[in-house]
Protein backbone atom coordinates (compact mmCIF):
# COMPACT_ATOMS: atom_id res chain seq x y z
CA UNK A 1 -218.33 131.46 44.70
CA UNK A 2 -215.10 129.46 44.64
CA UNK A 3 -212.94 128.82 41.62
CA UNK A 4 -209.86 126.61 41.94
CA UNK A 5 -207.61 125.35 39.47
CA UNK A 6 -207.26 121.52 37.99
CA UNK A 7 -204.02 121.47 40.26
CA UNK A 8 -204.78 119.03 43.08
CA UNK A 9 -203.67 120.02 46.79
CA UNK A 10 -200.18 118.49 47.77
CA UNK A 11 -199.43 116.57 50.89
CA UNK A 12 -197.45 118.76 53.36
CA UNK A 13 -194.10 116.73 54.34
CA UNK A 14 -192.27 117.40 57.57
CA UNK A 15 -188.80 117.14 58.09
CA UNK A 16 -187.25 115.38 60.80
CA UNK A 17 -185.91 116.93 63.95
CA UNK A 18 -187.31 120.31 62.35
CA UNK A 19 -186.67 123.10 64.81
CA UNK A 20 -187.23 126.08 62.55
CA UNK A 21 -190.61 125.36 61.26
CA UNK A 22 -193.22 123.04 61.70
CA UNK A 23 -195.76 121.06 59.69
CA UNK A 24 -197.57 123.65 59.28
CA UNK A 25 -195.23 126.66 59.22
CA UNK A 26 -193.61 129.28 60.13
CA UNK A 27 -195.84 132.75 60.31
CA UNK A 28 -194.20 135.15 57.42
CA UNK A 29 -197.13 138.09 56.91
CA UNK A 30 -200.91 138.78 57.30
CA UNK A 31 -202.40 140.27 54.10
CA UNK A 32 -205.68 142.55 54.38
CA UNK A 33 -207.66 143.73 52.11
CA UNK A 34 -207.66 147.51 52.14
CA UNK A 35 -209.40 149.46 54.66
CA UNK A 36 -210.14 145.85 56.30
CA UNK A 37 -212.07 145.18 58.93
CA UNK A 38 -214.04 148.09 58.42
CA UNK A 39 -214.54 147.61 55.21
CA UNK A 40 -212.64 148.13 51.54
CA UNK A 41 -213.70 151.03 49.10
CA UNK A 42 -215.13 150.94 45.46
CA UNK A 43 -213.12 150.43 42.59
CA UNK A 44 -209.85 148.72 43.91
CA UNK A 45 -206.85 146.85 42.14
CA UNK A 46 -204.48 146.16 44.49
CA UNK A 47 -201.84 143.31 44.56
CA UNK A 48 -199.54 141.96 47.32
CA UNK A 49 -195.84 139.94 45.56
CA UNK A 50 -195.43 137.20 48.61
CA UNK A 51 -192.07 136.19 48.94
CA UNK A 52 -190.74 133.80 51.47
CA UNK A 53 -187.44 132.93 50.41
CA UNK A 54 -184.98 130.61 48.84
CA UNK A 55 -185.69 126.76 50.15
CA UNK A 56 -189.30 127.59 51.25
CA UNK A 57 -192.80 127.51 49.92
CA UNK A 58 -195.88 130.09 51.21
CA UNK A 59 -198.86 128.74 52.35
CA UNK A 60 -202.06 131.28 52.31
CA UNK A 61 -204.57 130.52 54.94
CA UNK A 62 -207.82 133.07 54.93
CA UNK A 63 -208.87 133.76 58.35
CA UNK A 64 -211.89 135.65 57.87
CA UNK A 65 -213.31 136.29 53.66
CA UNK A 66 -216.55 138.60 53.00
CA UNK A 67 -216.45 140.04 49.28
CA UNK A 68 -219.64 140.61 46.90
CA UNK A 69 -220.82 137.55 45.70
CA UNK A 70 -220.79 138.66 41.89
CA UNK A 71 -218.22 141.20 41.28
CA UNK A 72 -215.00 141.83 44.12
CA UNK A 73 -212.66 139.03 43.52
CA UNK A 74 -209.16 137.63 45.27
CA UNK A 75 -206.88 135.34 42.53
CA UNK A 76 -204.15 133.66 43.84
CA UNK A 77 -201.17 132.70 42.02
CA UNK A 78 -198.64 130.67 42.05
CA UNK A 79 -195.83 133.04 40.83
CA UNK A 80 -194.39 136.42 41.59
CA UNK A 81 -196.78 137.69 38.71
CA UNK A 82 -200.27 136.50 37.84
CA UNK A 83 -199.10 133.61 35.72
CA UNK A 84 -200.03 130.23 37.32
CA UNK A 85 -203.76 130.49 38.74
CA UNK A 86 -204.38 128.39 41.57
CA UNK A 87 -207.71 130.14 42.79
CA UNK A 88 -210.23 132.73 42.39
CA UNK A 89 -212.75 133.62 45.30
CA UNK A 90 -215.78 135.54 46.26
CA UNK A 91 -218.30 135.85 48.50
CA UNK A 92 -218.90 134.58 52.24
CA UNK A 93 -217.15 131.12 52.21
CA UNK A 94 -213.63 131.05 53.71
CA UNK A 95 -211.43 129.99 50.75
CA UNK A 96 -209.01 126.60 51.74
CA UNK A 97 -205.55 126.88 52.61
CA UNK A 98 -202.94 127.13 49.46
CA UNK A 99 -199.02 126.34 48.89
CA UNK A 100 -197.40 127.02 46.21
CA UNK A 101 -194.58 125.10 44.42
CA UNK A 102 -191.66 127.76 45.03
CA UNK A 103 -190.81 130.27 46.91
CA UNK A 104 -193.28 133.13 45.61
CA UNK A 105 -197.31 133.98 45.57
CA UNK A 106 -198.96 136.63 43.99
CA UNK A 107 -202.07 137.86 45.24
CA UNK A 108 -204.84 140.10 43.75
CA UNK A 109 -208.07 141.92 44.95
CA UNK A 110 -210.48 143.76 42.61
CA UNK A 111 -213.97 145.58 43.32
CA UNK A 112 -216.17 146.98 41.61
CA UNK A 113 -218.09 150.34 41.21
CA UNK A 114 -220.90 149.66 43.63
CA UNK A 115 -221.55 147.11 46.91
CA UNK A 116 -218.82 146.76 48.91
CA UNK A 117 -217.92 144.76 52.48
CA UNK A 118 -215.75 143.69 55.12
CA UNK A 119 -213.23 142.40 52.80
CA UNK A 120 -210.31 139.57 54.01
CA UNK A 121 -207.64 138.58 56.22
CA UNK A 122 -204.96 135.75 55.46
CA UNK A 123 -201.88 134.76 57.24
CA UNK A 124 -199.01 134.00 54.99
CA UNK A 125 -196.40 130.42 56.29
CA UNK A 126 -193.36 129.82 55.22
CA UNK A 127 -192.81 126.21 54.82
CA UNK A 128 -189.78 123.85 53.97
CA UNK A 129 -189.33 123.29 50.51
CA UNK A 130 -188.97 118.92 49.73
């Protein structure tokens, strides 16, 4: 199950002559979910502060997502704190691509007590602030 916010997507603007980074980005980080790929444990809370730097935006891009359907969540945020919701996910369907609006993202994962799974990958751009 997906959640996102009422915040629509925004339009990714390159810059010309751009030698640093592209359209798309510049790779910062990958962010796993613990224990992943072979799987996270019971009973988690754990939370990754993203920070790309001054004049740059992070774009989250899932590269592989398996979480229990009902109850073992990743929220993403648009803030160095869970403040600004942009989405929350479950389940088997790869969540889209997200950029926030400065420079920080904050990132949780929670599970619960019983059924647990492969968990998730994401790569973490840096991209030109506009």
């Amino acid at each position: 199950m997906q959640e996102l916010s009422h915040r629509q997507p925004e339009k990714l603007k390159c810059e010309e002559n751009q030698t640093e980074c592209n359209c798309t980005g510049c790779f910062h980080e990958t962010i796993t979910s613990p224990g992943y790929p072979l799987g996270y444990s019971n009973s988690l809370l754990k939370n990754w502060t993203i920070d790309v730097g001054s004049g740059y935006r992070s774009k989250l891009i899932f590269t592989d997502f398996t979480t229990e359907s009902c109850c073992d969540h990743v929220k993403v945020y648009d803030a160095s704190n869970a403040t600004d919701l942009i989405g929350s996910f479950n389940g088997a369907t790869l969540p889209p691509p997200m950029i926030s609006t400065g420079r920080y993202m904050f990132v949780t994962f929670t599970s619960d007590g019983s059924v647990v799974r492969t968990g998730f990958s994401a790569n973490v751009h840096k991209i030109r602030s506009t």
